[in-house]
PDB file of N, CA and C in Angstrom:
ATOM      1  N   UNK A   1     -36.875   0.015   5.407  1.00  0.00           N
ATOM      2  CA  UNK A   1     -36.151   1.153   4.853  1.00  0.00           C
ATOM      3  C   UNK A   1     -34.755   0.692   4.458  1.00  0.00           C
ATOM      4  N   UNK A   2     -34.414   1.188   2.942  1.00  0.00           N
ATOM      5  CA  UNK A   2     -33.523   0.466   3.079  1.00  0.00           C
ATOM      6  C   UNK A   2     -32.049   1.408   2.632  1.00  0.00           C
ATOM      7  N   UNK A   3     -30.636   1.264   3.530  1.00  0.00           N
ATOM      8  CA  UNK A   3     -29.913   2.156   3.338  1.00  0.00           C
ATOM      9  C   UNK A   3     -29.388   3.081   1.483  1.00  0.00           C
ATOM     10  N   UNK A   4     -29.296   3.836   2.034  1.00  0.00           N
ATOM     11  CA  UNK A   4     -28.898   4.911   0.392  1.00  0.00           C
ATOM     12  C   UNK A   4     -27.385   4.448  -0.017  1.00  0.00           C
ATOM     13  N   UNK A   5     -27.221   3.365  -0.899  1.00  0.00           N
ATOM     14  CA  UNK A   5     -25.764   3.204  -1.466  1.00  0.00           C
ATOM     15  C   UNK A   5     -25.088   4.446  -1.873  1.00  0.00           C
ATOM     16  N   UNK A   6     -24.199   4.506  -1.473  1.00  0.00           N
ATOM     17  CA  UNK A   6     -22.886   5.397  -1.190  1.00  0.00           C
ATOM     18  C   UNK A   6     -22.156   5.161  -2.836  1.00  0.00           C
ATOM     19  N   UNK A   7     -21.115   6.111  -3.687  1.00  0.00           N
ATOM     20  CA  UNK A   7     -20.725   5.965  -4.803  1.00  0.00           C
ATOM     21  C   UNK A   7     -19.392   4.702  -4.704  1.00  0.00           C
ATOM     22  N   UNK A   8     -18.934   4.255  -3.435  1.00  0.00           N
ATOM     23  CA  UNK A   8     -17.652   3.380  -3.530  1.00  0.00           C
ATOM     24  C   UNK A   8     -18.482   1.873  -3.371  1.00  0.00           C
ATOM     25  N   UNK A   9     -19.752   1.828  -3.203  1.00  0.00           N
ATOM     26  CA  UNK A   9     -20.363   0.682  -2.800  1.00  0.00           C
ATOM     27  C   UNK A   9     -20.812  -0.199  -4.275  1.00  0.00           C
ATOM     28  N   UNK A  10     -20.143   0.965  -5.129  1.00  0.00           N
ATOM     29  CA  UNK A  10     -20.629   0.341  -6.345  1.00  0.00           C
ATOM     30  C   UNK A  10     -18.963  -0.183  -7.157  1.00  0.00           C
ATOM     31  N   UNK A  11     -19.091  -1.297  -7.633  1.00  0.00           N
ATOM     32  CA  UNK A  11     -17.320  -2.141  -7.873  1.00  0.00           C
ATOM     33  C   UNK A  11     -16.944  -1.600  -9.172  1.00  0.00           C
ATOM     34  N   UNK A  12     -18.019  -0.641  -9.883  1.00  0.00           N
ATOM     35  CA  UNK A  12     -17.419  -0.349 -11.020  1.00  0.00           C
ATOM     36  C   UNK A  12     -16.275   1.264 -11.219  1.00  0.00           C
ATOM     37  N   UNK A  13     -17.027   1.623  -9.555  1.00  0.00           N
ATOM     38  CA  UNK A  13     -16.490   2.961  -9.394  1.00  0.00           C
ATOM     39  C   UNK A  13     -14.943   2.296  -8.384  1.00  0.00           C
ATOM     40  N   UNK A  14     -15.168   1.762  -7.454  1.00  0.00           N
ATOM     41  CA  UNK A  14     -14.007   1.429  -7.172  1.00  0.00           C
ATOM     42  C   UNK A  14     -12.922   0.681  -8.048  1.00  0.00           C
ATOM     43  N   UNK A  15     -13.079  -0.121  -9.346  1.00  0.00           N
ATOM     44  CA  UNK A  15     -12.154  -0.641 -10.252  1.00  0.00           C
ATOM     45  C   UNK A  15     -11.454   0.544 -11.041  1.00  0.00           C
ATOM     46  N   UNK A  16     -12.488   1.471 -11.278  1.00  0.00           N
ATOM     47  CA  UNK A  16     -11.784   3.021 -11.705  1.00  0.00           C
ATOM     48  C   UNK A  16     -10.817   3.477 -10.483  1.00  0.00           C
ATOM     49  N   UNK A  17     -10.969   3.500  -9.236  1.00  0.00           N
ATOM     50  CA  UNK A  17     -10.104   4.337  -8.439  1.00  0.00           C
ATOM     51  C   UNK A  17      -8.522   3.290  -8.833  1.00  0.00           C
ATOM     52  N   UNK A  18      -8.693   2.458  -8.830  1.00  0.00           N
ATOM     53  CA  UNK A  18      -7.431   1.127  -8.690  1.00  0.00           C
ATOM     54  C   UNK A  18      -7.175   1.526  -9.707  1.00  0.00           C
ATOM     55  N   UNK A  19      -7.805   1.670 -10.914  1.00  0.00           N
ATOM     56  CA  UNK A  19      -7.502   1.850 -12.365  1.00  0.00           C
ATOM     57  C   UNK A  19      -6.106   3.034 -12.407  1.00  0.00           C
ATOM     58  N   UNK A  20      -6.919   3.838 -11.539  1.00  0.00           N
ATOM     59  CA  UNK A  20      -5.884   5.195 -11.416  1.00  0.00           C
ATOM     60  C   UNK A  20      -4.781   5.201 -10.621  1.00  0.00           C
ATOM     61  N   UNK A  21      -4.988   4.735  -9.567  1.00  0.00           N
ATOM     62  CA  UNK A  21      -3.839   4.454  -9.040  1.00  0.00           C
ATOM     63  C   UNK A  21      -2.564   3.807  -9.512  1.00  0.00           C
ATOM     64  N   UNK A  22      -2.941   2.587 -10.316  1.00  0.00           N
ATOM     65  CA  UNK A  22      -1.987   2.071 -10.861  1.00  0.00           C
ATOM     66  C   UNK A  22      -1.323   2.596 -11.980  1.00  0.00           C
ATOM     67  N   UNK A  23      -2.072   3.993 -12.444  1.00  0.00           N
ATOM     68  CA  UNK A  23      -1.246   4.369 -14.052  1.00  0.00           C
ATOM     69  C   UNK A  23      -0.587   5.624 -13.101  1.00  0.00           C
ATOM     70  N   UNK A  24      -0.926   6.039 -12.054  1.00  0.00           N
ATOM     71  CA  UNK A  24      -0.258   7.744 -11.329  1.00  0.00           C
ATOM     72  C   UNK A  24       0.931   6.127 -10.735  1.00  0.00           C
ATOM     73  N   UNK A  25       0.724   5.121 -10.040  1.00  0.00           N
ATOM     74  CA  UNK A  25       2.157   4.640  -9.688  1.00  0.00           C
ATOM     75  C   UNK A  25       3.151   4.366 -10.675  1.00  0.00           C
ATOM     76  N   UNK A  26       2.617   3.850 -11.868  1.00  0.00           N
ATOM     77  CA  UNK A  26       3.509   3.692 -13.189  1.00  0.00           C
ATOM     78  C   UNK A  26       4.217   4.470 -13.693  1.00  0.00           C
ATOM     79  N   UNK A  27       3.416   5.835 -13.755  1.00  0.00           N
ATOM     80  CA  UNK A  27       3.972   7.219 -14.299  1.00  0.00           C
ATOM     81  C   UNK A  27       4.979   7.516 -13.124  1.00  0.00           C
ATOM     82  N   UNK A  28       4.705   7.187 -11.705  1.00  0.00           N
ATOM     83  CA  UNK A  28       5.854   8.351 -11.088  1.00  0.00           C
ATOM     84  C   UNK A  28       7.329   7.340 -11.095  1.00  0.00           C
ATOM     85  N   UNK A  29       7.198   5.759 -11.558  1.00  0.00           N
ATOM     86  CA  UNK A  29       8.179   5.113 -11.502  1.00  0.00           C
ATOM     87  C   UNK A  29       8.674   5.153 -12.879  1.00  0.00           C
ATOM     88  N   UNK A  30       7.998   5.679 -13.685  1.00  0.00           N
ATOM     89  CA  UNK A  30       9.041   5.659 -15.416  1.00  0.00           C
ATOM     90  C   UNK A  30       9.518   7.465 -15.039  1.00  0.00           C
ATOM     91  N   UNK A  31       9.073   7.851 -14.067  1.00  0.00           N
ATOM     92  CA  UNK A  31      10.199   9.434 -14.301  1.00  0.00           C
ATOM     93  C   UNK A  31      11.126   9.281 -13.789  1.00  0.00           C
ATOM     94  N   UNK A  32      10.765   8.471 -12.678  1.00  0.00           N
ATOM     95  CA  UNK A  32      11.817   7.994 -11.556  1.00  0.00           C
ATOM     96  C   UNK A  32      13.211   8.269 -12.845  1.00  0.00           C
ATOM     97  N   UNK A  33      13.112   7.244 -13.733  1.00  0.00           N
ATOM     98  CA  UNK A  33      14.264   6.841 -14.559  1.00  0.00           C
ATOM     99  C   UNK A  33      14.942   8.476 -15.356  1.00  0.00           C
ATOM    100  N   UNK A  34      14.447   9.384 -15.075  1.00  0.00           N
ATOM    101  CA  UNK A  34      14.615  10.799 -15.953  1.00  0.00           C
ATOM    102  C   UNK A  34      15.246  11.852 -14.660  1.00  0.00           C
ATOM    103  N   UNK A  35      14.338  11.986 -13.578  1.00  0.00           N
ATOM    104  CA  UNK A  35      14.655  12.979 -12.548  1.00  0.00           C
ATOM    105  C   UNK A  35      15.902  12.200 -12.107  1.00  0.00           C
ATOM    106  N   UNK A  36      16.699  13.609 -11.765  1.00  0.00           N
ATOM    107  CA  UNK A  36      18.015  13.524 -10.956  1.00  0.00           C
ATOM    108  C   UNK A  36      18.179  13.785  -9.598  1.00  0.00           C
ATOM    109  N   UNK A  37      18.312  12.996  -9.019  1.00  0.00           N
ATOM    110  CA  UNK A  37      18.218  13.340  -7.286  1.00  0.00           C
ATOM    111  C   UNK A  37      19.600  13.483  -6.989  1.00  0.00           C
ATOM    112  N   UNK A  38      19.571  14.300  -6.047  1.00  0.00           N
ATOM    113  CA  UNK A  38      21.201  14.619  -5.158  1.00  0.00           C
ATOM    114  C   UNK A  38      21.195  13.466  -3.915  1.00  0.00           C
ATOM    115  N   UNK A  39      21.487  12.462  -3.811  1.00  0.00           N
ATOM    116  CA  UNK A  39      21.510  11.773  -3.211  1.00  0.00           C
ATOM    117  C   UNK A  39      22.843  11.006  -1.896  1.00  0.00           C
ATOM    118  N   UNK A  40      22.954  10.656  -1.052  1.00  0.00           N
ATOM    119  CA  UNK A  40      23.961  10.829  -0.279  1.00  0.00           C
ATOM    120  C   UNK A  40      24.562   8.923  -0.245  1.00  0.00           C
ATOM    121  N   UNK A  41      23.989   8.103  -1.160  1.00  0.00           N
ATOM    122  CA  UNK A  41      24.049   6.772  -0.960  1.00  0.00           C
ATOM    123  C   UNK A  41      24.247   6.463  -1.724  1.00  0.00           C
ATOM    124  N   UNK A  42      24.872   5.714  -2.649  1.00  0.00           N
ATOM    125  CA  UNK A  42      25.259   4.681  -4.356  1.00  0.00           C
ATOM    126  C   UNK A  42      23.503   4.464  -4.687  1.00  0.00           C
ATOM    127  N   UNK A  43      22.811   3.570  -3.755  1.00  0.00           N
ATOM    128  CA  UNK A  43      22.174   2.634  -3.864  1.00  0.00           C
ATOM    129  C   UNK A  43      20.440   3.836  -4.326  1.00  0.00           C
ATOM    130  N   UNK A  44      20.543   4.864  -3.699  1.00  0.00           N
ATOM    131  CA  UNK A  44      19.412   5.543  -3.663  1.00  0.00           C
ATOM    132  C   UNK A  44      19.879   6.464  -5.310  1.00  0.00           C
ATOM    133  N   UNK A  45      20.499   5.831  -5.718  1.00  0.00           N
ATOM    134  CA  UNK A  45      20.411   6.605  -7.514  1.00  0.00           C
ATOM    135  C   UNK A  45      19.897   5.719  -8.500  1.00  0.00           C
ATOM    136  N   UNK A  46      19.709   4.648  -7.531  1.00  0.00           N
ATOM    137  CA  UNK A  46      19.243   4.032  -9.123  1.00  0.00           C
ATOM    138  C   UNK A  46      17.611   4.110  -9.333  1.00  0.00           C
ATOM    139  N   UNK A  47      17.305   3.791 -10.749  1.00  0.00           N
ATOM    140  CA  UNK A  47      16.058   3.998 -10.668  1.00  0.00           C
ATOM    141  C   UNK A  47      15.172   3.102  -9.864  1.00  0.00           C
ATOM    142  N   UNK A  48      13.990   3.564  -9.305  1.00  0.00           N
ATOM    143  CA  UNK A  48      12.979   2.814  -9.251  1.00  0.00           C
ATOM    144  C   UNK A  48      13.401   2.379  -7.627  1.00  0.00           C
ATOM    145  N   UNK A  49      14.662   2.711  -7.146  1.00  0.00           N
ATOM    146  CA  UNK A  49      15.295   2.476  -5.741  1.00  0.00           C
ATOM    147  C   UNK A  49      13.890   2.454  -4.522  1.00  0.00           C
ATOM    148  N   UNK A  50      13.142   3.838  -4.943  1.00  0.00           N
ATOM    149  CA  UNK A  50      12.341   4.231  -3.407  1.00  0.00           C
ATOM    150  C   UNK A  50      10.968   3.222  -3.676  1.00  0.00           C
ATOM    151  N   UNK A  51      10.804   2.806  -5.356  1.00  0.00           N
ATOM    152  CA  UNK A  51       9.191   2.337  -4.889  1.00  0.00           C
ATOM    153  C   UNK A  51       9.330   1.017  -4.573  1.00  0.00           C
ATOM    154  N   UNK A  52      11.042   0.444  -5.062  1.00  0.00           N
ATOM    155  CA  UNK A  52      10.866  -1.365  -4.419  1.00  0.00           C
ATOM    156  C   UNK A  52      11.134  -0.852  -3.219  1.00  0.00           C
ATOM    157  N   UNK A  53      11.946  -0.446  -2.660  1.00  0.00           N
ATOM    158  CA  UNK A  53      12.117  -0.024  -0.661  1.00  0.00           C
ATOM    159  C   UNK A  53      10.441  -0.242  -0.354  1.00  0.00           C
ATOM    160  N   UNK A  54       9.989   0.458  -0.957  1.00  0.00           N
ATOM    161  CA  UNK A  54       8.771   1.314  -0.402  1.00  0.00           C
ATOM    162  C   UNK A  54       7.485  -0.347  -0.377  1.00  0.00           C
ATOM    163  N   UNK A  55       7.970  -0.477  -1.389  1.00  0.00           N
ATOM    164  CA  UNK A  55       6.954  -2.073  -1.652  1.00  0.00           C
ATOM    165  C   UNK A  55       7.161  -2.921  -0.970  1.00  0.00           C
ATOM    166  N   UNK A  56       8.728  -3.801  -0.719  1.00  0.00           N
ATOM    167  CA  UNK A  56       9.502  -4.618   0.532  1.00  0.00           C
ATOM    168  C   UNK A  56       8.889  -4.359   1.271  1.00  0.00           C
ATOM    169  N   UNK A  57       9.157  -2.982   2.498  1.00  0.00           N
ATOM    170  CA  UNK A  57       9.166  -2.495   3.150  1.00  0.00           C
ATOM    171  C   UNK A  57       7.552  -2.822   3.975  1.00  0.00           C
ATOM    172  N   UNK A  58       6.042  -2.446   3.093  1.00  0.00           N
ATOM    173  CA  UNK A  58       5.135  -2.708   2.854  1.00  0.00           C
ATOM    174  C   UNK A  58       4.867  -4.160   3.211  1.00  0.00           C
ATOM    175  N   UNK A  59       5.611  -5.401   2.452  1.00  0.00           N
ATOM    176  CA  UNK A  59       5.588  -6.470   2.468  1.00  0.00           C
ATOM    177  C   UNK A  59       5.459  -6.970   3.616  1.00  0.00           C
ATOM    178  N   UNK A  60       6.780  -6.874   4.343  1.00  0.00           N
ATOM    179  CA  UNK A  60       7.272  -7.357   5.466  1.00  0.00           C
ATOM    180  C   UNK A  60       6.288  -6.920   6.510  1.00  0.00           C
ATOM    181  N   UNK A  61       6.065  -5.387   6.531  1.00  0.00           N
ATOM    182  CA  UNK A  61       5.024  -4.958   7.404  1.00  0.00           C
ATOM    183  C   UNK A  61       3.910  -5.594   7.520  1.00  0.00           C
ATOM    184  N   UNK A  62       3.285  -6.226   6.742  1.00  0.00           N
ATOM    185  CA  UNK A  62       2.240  -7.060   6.795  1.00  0.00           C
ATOM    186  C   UNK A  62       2.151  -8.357   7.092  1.00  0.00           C
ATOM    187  N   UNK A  63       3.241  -9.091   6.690  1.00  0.00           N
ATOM    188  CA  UNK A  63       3.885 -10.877   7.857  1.00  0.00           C
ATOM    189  C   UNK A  63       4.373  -9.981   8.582  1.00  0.00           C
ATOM    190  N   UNK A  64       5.070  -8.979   9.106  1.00  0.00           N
ATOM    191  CA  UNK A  64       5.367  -9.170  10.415  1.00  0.00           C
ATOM    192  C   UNK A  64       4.381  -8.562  11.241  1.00  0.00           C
ATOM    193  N   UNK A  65       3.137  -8.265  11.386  1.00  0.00           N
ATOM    194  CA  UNK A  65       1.943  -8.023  11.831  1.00  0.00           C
ATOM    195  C   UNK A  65       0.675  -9.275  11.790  1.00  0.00           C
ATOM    196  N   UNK A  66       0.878  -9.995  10.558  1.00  0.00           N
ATOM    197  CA  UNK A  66       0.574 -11.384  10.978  1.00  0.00           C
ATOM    198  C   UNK A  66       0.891 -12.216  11.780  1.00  0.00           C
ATOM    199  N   UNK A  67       2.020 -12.187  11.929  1.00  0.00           N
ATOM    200  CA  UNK A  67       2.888 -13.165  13.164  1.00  0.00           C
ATOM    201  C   UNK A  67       2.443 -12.294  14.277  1.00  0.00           C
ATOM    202  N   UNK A  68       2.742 -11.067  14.521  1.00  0.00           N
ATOM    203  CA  UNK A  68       2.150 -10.683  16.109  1.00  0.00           C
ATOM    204  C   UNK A  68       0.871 -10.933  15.822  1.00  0.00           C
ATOM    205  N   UNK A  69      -0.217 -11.054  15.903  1.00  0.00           N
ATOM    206  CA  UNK A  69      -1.285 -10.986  15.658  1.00  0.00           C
ATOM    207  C   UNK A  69      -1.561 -12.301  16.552  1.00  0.00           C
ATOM    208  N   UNK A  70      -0.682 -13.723  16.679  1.00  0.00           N
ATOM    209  CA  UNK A  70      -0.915 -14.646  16.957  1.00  0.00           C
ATOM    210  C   UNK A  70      -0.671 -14.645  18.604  1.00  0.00           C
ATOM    211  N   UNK A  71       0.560 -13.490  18.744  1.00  0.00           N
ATOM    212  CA  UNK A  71       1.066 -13.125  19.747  1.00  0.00           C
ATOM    213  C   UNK A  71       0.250 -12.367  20.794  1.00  0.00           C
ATOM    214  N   UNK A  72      -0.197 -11.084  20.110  1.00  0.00           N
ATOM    215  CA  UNK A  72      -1.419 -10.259  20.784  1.00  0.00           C
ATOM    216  C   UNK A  72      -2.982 -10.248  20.749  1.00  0.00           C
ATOM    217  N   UNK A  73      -3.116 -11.418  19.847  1.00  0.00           N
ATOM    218  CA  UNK A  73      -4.846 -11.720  19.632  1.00  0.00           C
ATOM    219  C   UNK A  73      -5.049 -12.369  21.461  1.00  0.00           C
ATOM    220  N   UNK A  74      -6.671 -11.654  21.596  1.00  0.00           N
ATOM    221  CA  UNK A  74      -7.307 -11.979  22.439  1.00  0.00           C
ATOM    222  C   UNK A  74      -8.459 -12.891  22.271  1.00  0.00           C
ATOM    223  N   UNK A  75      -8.799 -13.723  22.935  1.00  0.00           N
ATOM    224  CA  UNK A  75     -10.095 -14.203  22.522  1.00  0.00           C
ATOM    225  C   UNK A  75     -11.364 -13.355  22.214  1.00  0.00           C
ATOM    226  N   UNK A  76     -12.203 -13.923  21.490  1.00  0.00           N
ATOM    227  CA  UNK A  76     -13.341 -13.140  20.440  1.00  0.00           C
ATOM    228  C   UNK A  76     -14.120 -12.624  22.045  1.00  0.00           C
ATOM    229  N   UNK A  77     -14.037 -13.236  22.905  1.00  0.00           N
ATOM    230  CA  UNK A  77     -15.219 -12.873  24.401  1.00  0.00           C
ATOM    231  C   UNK A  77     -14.724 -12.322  25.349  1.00  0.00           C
ATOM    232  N   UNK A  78     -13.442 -11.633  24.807  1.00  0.00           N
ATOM    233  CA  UNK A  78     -12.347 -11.245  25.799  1.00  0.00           C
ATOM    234  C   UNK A  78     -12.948 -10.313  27.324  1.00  0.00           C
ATOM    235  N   UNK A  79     -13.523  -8.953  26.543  1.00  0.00           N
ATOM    236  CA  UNK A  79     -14.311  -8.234  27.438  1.00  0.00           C
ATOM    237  C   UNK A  79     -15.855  -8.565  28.090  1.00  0.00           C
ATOM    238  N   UNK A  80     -16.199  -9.996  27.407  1.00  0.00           N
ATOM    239  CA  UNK A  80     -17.546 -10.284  27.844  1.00  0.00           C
ATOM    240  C   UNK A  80     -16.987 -10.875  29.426  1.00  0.00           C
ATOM    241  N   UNK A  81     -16.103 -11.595  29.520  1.00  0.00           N
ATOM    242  CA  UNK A  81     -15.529 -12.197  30.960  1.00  0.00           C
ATOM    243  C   UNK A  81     -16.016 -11.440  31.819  1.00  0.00           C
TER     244      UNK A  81
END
């Protein structure tokens, strides 16, 4: 018997979801450059300010979760002991 493929199991439907994602992130970073925010910082007026934060931010989170990883990995038989 063999399992019922699911609609994300197929790569042409998931290249569409990415597809979209990347034109809704494009679009909200070219308004970025139009909307006016009341802002309390120099640095948070310029355009495009929150999606590099937001991307960095992202970055780092991921080496610095690699590096612990080396720190808090257990061996693969940990609970078989």
């Amino acid at each position: 018997m063999t399992e019922k493929l699911r609609w994300l199991d197929n790569f042409d439907n998931v290249k569409k979801i990415v597809k979209v994602f990347t034109v809704l992130c494009v679009a909200l970073f070219a308004v970025d450059f139009f909307y006016h925010r009341h802002v309390e910082r120099d640095w948070e007026s310029w355009p495009g300010f929150y999606a590099i934060y937001g991307f960095i931010a992202c970055v780092v989170l991921v080496l610095v979760a690699k590096e612990m990883r080396k720190i808090v990995m257990r061996k693969e038989d940990y609970y078989d002991e």
